[in-house]
N, C-alpha and C. Protein backbone atom coordinates (compact mmCIF):
# COMPACT_ATOMS: atom_id res chain seq x y z
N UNK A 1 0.85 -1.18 0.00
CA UNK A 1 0.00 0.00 0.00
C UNK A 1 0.89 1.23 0.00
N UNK A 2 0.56 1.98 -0.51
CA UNK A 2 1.64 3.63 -1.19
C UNK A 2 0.78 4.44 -0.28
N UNK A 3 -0.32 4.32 0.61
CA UNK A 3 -0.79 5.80 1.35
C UNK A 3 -1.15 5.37 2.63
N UNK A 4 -0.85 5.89 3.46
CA UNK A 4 -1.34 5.76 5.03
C UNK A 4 -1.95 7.25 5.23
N UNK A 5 -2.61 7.04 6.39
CA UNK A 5 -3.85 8.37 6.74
C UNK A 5 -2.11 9.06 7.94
N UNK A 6 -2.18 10.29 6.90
CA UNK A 6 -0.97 10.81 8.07
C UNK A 6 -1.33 12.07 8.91
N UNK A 7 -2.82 12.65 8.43
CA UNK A 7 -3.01 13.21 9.88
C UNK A 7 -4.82 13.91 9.24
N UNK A 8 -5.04 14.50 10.38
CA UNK A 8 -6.68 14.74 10.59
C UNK A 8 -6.46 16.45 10.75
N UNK A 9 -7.35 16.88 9.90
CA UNK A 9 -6.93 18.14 9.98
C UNK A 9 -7.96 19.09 10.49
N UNK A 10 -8.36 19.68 11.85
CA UNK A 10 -8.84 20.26 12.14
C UNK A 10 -9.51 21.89 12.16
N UNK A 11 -10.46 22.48 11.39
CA UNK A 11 -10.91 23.48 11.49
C UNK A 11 -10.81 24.50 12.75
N UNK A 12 -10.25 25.26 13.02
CA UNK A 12 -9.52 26.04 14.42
C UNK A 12 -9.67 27.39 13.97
N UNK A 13 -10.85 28.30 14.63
CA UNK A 13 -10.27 29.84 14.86
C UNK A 13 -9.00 30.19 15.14
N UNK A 14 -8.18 29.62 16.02
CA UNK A 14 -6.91 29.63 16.49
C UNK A 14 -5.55 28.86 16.57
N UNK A 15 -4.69 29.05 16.13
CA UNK A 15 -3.86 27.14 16.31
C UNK A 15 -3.37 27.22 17.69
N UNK A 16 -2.90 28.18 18.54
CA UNK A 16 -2.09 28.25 19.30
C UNK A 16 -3.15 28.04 20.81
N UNK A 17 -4.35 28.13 20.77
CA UNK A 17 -5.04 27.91 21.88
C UNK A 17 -5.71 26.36 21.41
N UNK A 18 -6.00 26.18 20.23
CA UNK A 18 -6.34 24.50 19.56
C UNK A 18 -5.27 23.85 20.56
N UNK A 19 -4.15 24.37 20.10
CA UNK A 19 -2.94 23.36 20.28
C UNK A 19 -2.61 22.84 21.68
N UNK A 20 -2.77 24.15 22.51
CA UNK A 20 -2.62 23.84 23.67
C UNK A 20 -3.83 22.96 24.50
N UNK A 21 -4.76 23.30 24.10
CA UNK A 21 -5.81 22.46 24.55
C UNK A 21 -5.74 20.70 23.97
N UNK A 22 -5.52 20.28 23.09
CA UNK A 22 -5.54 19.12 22.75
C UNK A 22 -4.07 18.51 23.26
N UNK A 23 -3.21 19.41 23.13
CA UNK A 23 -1.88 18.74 23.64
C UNK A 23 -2.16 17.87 25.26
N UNK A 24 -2.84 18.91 25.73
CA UNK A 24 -3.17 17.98 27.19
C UNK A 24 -4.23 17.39 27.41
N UNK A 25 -5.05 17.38 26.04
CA UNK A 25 -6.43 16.63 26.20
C UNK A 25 -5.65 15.51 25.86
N UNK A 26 -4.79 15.04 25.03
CA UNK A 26 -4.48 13.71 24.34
C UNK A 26 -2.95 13.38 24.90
N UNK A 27 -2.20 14.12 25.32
CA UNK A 27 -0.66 13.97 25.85
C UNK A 27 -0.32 13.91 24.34
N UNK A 28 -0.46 15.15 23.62
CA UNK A 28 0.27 14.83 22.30
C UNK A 28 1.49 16.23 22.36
N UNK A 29 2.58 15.83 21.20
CA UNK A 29 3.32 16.82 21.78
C UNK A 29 4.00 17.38 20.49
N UNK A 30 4.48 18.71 20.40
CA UNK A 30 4.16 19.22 18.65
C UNK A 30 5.76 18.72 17.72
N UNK A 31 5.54 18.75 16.85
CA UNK A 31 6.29 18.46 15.72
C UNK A 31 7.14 19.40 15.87
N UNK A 32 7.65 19.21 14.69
CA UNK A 32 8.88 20.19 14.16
C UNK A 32 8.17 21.23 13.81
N UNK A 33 6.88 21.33 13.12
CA UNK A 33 5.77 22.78 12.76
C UNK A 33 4.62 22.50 13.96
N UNK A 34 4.78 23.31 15.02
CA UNK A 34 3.88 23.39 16.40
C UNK A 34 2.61 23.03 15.89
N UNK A 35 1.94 23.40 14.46
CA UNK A 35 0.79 23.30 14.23
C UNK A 35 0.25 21.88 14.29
N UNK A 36 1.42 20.75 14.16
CA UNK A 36 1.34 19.40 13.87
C UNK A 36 1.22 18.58 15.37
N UNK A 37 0.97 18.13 15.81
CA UNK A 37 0.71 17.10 17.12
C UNK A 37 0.20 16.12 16.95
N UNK A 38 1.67 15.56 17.46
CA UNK A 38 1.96 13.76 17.45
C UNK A 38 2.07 12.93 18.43
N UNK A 39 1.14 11.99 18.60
CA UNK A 39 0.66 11.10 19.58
C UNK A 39 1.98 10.47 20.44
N UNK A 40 1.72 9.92 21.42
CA UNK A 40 2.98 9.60 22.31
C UNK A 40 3.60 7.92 21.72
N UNK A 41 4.49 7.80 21.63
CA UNK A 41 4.90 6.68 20.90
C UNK A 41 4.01 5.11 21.49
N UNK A 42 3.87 4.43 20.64
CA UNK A 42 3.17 3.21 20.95
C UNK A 42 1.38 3.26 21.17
N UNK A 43 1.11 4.14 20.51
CA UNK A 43 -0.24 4.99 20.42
C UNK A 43 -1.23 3.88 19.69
N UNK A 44 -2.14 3.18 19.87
CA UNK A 44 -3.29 2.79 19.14
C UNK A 44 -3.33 3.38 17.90
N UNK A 45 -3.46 2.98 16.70
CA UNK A 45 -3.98 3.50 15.50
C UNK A 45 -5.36 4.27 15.44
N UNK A 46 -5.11 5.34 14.73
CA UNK A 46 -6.61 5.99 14.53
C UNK A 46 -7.48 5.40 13.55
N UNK A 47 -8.67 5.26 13.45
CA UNK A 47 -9.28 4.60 12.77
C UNK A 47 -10.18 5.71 12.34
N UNK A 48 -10.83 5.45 11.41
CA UNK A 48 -11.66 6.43 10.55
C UNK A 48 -12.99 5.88 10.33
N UNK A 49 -13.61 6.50 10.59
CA UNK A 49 -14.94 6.26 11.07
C UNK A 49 -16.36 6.92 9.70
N UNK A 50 -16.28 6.36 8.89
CA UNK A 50 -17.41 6.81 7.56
C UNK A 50 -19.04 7.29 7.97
N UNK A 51 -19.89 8.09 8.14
CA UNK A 51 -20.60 8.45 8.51
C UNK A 51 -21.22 9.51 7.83
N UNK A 52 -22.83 8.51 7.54
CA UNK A 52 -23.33 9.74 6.47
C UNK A 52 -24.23 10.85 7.06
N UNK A 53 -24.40 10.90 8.12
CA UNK A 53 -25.16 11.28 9.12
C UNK A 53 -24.57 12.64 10.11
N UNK A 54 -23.14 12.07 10.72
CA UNK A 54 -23.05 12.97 11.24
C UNK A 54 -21.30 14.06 10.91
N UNK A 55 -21.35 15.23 11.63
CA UNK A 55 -20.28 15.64 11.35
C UNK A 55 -19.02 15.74 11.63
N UNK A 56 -17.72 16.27 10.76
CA UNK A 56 -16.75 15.86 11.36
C UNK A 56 -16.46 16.48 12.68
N UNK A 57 -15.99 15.05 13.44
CA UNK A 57 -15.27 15.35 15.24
C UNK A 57 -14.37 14.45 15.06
N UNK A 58 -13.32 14.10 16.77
CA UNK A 58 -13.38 13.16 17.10
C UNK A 58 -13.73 12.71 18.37
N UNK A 59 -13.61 11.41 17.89
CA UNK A 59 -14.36 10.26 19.24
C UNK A 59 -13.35 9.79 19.63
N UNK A 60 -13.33 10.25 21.18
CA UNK A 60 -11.92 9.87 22.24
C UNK A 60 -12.28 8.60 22.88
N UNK A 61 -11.84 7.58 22.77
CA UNK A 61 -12.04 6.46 23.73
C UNK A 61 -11.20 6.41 24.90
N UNK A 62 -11.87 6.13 26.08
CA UNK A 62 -11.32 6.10 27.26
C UNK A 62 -10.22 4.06 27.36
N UNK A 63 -9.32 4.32 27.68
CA UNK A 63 -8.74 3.51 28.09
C UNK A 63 -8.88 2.62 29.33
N UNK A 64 -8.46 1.50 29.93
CA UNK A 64 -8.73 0.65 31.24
C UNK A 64 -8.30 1.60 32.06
N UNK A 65 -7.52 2.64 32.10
CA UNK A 65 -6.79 3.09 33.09
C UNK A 65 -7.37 4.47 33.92
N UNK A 66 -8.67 4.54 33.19
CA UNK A 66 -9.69 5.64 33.26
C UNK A 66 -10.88 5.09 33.44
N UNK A 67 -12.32 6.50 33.74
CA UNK A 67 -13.34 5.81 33.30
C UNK A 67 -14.05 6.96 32.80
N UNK A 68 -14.96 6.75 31.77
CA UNK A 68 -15.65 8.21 30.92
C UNK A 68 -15.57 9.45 31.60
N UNK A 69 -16.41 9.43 32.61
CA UNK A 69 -16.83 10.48 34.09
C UNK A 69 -15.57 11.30 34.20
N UNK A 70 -14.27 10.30 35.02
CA UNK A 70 -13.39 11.32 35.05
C UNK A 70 -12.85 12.01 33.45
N UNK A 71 -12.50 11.50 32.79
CA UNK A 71 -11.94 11.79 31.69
C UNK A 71 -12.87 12.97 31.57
N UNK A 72 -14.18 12.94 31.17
CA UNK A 72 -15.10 14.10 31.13
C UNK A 72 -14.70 15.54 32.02
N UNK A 73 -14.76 14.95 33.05
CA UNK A 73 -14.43 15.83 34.35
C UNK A 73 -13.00 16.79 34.19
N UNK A 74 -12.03 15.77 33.56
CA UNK A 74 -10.68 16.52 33.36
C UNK A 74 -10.62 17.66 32.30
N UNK A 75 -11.36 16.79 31.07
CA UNK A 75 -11.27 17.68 29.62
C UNK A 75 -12.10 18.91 30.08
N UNK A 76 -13.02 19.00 31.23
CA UNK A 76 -13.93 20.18 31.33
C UNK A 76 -13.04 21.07 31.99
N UNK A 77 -11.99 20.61 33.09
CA UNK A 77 -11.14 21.50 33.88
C UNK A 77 -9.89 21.66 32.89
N UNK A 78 -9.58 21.64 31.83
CA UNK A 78 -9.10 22.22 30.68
C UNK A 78 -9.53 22.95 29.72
N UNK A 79 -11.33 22.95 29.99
CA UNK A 79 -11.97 24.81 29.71
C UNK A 79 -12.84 24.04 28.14
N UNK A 80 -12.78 22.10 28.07
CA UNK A 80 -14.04 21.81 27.55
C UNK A 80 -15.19 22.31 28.40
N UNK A 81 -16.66 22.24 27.47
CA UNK A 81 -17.37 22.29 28.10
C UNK A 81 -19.02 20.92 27.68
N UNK A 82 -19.77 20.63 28.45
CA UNK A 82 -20.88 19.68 27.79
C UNK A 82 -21.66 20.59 26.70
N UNK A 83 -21.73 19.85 25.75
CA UNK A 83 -22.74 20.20 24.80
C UNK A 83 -24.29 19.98 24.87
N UNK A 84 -24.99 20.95 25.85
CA UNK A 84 -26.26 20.64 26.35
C UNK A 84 -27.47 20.08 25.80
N UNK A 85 -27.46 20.60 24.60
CA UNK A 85 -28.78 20.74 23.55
C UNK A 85 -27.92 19.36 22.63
N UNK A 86 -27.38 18.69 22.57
CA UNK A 86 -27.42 17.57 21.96
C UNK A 86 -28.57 16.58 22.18
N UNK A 87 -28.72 15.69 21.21
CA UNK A 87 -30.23 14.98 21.21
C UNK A 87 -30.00 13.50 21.44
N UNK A 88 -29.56 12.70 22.55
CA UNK A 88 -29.02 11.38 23.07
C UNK A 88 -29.34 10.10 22.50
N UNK A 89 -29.47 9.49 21.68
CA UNK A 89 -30.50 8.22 21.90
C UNK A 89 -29.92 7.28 22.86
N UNK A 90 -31.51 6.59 23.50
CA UNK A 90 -31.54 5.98 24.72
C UNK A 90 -30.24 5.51 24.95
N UNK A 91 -29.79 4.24 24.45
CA UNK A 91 -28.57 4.00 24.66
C UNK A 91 -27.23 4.39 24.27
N UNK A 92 -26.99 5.90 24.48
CA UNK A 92 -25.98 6.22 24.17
C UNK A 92 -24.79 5.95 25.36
N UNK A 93 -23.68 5.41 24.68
CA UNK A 93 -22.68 5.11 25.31
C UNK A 93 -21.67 6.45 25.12
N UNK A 94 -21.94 7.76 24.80
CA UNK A 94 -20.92 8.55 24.81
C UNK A 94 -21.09 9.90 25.02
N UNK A 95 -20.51 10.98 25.34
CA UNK A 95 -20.93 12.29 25.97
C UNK A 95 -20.02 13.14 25.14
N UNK A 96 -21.09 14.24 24.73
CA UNK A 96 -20.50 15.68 23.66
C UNK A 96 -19.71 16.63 24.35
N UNK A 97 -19.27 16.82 24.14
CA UNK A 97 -18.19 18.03 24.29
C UNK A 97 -17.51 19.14 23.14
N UNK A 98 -17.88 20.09 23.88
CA UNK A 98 -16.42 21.16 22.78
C UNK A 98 -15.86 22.02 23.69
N UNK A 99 -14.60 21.56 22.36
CA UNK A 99 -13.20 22.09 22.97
C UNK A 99 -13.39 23.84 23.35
N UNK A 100 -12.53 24.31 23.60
CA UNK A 100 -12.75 25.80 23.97
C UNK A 100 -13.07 26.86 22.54
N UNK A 101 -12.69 25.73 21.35
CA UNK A 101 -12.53 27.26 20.57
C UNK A 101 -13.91 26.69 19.97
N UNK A 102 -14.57 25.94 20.34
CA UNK A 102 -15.77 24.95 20.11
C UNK A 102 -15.86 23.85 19.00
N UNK A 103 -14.73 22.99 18.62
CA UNK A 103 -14.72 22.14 17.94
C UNK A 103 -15.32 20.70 19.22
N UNK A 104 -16.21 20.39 18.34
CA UNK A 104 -17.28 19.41 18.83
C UNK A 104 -16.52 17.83 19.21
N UNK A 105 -16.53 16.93 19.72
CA UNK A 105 -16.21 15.63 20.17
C UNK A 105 -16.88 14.92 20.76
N UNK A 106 -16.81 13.41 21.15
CA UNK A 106 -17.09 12.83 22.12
C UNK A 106 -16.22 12.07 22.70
N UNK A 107 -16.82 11.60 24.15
CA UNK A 107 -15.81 10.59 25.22
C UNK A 107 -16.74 9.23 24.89
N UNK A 108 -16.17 8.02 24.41
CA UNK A 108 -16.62 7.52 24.72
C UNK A 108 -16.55 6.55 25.58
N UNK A 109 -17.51 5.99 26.03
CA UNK A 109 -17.54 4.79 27.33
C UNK A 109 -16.88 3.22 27.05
């Protein structure tokens, strides 16, 4: 295969408040061009998620070493906030958020 997915490119009013906010939402840490942030070595692959429905985010999965709640709890004391007016179905396993400059996400469970 000649192409691998080499990065996700985010829509940002700002790079320098983006940056800082995701750097410690994800422990990612910047490239050689600050604008770029690269996952900590031995990182899970990102997977890409096709969806005709909804728009582009991403979906953070919580690891064993966590659990949604806190993770939620942290990204909010880094100046995320809940996305109130989102519309749940019953069994949703995951919670909205945006980042400060308001790019949309979820945690999931």
């Amino acid at each position: 295969m000649a192409l691998t997915l080499g990065a996700i490119v985010l829509n940002v009013p700002s790079t320098g408040p983006a940056a800082e906010f995701w750097r410690a939402a994800l422990d990612l840490t910047p490239d050689e061009n600050p604008d770029f942030l690269v996952p900590p070595p031995g990182t899970r692959p990102t997977r890409v998620h096709l969806d005709s429905t909804d728009r582009t985010h991403f979906d953070l999965w919580v690891d064993g070493s966590s659990t949604p709640e806190a993770e939620v709890e942290r990204l909010i004391g880094l100046g995320a906030e809940r996305v109130e007016d989102w519309t749940y179905p019953p069994d949703a396993d995951f919670t909205v958020l945006k980042a400060p400059d308001g790019t949309v996400f979820c945690v999931i469970d």
